[in-house]
C-alpha atoms as a PDB file:
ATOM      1  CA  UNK A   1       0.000   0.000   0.000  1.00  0.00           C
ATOM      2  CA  UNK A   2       0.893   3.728  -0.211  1.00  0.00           C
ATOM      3  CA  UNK A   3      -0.265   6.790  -2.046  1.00  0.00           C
ATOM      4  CA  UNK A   4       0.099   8.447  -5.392  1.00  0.00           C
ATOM      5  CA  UNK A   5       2.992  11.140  -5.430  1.00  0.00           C
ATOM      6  CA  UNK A   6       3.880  13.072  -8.719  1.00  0.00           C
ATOM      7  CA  UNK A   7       1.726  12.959 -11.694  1.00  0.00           C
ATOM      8  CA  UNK A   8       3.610  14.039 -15.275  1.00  0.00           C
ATOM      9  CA  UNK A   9       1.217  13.709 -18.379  1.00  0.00           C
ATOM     10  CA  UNK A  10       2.710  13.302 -21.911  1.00  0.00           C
ATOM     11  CA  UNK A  11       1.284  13.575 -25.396  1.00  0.00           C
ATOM     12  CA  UNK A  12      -0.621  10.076 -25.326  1.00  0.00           C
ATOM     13  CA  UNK A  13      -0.157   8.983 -21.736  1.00  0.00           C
ATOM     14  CA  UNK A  14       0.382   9.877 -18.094  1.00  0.00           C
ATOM     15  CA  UNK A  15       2.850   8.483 -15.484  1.00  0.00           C
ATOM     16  CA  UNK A  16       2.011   8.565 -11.600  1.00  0.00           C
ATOM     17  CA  UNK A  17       4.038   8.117  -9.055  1.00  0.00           C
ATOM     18  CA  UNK A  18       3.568   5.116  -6.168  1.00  0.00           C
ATOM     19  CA  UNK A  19       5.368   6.131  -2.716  1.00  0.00           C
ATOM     20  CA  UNK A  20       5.587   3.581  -0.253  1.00  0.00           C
ATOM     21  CA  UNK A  21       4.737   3.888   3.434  1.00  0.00           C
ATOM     22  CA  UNK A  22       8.357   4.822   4.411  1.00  0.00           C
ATOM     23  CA  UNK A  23       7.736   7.889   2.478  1.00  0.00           C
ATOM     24  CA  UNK A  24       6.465  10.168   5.167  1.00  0.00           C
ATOM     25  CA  UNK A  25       9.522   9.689   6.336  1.00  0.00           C
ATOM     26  CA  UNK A  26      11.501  11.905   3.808  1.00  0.00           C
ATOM     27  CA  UNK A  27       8.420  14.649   4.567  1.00  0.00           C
ATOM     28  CA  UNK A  28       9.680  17.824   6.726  1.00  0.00           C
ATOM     29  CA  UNK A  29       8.256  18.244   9.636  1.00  0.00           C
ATOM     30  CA  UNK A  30       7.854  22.108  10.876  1.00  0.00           C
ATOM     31  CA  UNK A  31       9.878  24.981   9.410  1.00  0.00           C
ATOM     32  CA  UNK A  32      12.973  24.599   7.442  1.00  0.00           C
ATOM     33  CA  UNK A  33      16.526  26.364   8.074  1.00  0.00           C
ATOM     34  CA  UNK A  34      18.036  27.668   4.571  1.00  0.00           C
ATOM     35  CA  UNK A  35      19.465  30.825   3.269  1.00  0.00           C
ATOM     36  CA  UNK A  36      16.528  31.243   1.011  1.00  0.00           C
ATOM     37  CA  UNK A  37      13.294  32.512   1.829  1.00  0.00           C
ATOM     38  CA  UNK A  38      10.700  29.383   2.152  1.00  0.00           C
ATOM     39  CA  UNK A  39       7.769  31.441   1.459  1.00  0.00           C
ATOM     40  CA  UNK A  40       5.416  31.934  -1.828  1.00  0.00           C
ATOM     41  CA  UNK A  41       5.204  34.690  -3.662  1.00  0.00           C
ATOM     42  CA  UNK A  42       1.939  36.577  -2.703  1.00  0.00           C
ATOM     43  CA  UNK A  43       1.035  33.967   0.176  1.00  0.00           C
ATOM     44  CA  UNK A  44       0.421  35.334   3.760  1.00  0.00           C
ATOM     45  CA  UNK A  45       3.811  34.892   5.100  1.00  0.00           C
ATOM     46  CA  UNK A  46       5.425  36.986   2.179  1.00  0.00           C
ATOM     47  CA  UNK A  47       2.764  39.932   2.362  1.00  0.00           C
ATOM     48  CA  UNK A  48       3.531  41.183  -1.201  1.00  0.00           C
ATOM     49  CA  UNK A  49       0.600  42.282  -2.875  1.00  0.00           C
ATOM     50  CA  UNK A  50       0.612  39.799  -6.231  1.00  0.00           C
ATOM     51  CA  UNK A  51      -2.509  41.201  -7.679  1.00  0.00           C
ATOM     52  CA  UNK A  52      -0.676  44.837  -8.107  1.00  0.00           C
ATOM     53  CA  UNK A  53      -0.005  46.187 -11.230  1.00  0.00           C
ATOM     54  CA  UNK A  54       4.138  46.554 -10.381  1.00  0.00           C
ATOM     55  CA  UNK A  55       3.769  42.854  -9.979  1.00  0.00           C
ATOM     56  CA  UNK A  56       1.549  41.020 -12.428  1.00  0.00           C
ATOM     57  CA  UNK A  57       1.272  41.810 -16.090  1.00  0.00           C
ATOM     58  CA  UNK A  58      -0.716  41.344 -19.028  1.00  0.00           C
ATOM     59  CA  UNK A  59       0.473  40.413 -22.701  1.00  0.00           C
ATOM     60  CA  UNK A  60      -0.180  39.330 -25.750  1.00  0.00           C
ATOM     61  CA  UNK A  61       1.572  37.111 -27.833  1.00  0.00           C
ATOM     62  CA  UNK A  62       3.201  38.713 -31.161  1.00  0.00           C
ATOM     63  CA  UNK A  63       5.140  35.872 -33.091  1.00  0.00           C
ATOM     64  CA  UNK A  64       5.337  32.587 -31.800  1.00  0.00           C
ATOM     65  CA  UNK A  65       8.862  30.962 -31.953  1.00  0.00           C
ATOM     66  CA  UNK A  66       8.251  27.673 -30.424  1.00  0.00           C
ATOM     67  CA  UNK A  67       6.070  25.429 -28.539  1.00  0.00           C
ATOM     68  CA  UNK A  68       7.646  27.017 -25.086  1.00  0.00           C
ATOM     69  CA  UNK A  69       8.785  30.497 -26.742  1.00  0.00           C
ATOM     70  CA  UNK A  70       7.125  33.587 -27.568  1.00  0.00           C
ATOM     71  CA  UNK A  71       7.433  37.538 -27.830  1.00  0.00           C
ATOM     72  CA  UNK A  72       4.252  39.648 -26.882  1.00  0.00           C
ATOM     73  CA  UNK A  73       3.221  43.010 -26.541  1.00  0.00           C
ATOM     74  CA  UNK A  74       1.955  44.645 -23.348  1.00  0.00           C
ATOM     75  CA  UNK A  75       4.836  44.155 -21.080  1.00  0.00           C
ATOM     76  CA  UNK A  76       7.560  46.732 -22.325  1.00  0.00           C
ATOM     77  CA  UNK A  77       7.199  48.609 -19.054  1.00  0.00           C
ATOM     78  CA  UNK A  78       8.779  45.774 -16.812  1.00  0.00           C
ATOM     79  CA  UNK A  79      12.930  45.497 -16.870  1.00  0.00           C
ATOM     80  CA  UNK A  80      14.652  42.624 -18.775  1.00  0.00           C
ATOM     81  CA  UNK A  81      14.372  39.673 -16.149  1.00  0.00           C
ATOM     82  CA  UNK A  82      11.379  40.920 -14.170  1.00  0.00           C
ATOM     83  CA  UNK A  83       8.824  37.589 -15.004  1.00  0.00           C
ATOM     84  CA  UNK A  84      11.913  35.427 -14.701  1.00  0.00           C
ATOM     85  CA  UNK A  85      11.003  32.424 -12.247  1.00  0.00           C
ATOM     86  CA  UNK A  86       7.217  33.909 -12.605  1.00  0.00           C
ATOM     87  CA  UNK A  87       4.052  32.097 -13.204  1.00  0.00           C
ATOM     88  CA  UNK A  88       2.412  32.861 -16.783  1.00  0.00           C
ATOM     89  CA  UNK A  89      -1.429  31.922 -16.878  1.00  0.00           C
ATOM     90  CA  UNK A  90      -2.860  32.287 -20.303  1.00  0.00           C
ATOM     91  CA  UNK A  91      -6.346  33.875 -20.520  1.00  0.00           C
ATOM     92  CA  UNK A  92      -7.351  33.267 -24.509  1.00  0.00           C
ATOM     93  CA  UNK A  93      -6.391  30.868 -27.023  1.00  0.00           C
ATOM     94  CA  UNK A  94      -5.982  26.708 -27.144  1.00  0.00           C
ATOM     95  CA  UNK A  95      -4.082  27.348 -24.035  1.00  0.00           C
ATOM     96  CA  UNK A  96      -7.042  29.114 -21.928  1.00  0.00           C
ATOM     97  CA  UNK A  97      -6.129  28.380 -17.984  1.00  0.00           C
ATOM     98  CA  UNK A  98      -3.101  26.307 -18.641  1.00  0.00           C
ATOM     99  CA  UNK A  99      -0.226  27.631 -16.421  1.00  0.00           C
ATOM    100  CA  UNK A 100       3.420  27.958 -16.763  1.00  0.00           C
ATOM    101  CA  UNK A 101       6.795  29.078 -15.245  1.00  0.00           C
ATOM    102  CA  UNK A 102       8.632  31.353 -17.276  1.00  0.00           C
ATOM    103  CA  UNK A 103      12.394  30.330 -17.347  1.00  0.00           C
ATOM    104  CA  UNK A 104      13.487  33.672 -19.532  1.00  0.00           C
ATOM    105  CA  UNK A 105      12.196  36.834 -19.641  1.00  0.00           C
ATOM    106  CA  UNK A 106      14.043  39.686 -22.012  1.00  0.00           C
ATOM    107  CA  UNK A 107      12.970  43.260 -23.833  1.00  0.00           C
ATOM    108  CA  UNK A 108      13.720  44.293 -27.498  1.00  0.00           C
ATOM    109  CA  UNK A 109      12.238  46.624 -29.815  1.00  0.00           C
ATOM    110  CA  UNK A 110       9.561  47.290 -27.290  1.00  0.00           C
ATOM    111  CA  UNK A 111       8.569  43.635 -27.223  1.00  0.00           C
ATOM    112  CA  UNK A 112       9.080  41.341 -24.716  1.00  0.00           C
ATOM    113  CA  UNK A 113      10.572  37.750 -24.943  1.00  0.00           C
ATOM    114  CA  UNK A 114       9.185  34.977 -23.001  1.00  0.00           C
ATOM    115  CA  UNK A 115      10.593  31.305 -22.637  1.00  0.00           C
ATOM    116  CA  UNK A 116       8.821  28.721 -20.707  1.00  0.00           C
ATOM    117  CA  UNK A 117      10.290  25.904 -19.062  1.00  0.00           C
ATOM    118  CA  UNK A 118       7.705  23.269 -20.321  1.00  0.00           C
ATOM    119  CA  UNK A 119       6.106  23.528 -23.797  1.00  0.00           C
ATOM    120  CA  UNK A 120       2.171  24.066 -23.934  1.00  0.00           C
ATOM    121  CA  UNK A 121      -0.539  21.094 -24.007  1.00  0.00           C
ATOM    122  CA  UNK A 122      -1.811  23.131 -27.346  1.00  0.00           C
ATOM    123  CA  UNK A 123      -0.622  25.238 -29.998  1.00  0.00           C
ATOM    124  CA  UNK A 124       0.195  29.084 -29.021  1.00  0.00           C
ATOM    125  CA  UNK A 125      -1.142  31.396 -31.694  1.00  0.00           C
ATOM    126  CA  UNK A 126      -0.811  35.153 -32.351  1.00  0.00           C
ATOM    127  CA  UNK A 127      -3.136  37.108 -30.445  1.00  0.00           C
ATOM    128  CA  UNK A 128      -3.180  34.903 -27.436  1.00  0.00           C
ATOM    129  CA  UNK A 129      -3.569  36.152 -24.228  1.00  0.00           C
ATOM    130  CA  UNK A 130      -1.888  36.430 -20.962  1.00  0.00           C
ATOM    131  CA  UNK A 131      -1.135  37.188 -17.277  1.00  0.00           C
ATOM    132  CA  UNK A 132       1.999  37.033 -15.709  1.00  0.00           C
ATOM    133  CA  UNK A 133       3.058  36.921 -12.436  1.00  0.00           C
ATOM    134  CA  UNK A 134       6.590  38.275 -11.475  1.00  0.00           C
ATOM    135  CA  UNK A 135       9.226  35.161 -10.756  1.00  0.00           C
ATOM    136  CA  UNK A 136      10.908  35.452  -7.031  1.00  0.00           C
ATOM    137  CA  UNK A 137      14.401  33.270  -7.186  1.00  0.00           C
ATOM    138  CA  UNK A 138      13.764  33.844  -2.858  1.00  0.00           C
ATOM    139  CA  UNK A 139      17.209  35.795  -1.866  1.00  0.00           C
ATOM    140  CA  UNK A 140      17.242  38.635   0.591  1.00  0.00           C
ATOM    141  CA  UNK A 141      18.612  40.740  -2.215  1.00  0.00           C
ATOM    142  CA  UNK A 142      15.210  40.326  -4.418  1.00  0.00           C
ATOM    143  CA  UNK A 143      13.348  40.355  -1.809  1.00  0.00           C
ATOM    144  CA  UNK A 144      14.647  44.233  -0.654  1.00  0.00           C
ATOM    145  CA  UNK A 145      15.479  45.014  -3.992  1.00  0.00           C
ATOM    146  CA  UNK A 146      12.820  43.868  -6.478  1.00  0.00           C
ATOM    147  CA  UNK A 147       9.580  44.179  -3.797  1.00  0.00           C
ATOM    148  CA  UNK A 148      10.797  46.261  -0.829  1.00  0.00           C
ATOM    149  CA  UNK A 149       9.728  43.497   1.697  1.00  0.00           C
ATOM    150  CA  UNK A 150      12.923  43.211   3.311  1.00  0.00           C
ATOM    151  CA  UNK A 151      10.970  42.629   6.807  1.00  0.00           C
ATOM    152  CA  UNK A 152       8.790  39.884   5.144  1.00  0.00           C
ATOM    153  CA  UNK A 153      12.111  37.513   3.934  1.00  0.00           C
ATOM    154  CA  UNK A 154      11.508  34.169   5.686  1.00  0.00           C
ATOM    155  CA  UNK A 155      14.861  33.022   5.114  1.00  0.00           C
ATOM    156  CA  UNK A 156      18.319  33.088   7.029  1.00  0.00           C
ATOM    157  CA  UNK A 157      20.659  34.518   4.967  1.00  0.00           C
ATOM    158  CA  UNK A 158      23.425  34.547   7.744  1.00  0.00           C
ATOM    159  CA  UNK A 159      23.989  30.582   7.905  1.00  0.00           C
ATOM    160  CA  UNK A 160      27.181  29.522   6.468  1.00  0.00           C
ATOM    161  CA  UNK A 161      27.021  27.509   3.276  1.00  0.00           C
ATOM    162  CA  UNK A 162      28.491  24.201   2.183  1.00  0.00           C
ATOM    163  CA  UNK A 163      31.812  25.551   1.065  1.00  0.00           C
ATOM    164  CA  UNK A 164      32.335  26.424   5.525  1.00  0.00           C
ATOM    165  CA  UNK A 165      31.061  23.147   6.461  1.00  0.00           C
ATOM    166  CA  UNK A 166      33.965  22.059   4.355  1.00  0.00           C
ATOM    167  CA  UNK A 167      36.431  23.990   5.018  1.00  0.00           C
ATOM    168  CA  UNK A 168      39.712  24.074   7.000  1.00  0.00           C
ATOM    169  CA  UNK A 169      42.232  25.884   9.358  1.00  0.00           C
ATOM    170  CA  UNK A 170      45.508  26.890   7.798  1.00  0.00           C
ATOM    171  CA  UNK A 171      47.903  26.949  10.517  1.00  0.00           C
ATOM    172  CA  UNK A 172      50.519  29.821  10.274  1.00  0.00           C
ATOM    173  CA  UNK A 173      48.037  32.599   8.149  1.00  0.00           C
ATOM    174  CA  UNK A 174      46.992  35.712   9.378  1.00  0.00           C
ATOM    175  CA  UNK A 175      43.831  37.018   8.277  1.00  0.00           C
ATOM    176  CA  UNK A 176      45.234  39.066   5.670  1.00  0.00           C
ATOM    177  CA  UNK A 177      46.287  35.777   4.108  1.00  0.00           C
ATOM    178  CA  UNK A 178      49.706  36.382   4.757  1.00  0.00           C
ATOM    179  CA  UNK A 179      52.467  33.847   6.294  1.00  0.00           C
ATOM    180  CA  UNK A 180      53.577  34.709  10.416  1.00  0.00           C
ATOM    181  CA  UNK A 181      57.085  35.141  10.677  1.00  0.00           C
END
């Protein structure tokens, strides 16, 4: 016995996931230590507002150059980078409440360039519609410089990272580096 974990669908079939008892196991249990903030985007915990108009965006798509690529109008006001990591939700087309995660996000000629990290169930077509959500990559220095939530970031940025853990004393070295006569 046990339950069904991850579910991936492909174009003719699905796959799901069987996880054995020991599973729950592997879950963690209350909150998480990590230099990167554990919250979502939005949620209560963050506090960011992600229905404002500095944060979401609209668009629609110009040319089409793939299955998971596209440039679109309506989003030359955001930097280079700003949906990066983002959710996109189209609101027209084939596509109509299918949702994404950009993976790119760049600006030329007053157009925007979007690449998603999964190609959609359907065919994207000119004229298709959008929201998008800005992407979060959770680091203190988003967090104060992208959204100004600086007091919100639920991570701990102090804690030192693998490369400390690993790390050694060099007997003889000042802390300029230097050799002790």
């Amino acid at each position: 016995s046990g339950t069904v974990g991850e579910v991936s669908r492909g174009p003719t079939a699905f796959t799901a996931e069987v996880r054995g008892l020991a599973d729950r196991l592997n879950q963690p249990r209350g909150r998480v230590y990590q230099r990167s903030c554990d919250a979502l985007l939005g949620d209560a915990r963050c506090g960011v507002d992600a229905g404002a108009a500095a944060i979401r965006g609209a668009g629609t798509v110009a040319t089409v150059r793939s299955a998971r690529s596209v440039t679109a109008s309506g989003l030359a006001a955001y930097v280079s980078r700003w949906f990066e990591a983002g959710r996109l939700v189209w609101t027209s087309g084939a596509n109509a409440g299918a949702a994404v995660e950009v993976r790119a996000h760049g600006l030329a000629g007053g157009l925007a360039s979007l690449d998603l990290w999964e190609p959609m169930p359907a065919p994207i077509s000119p004229g298709d519609t959008f929201q998008v959500v800005a992407g979060c990559d959770k680091s203190l220095a988003s967090c104060r410089d992208k959204f100004a939530n600086v007091l919100n970031f639920r991570g701990f940025p102090d804690l030192p990272g693998n490369d400390y853990a690993v790390a050694y004393a060099v007997q003889g070295a000042d802390n300029d580096g230097g050799r002790l006569g």
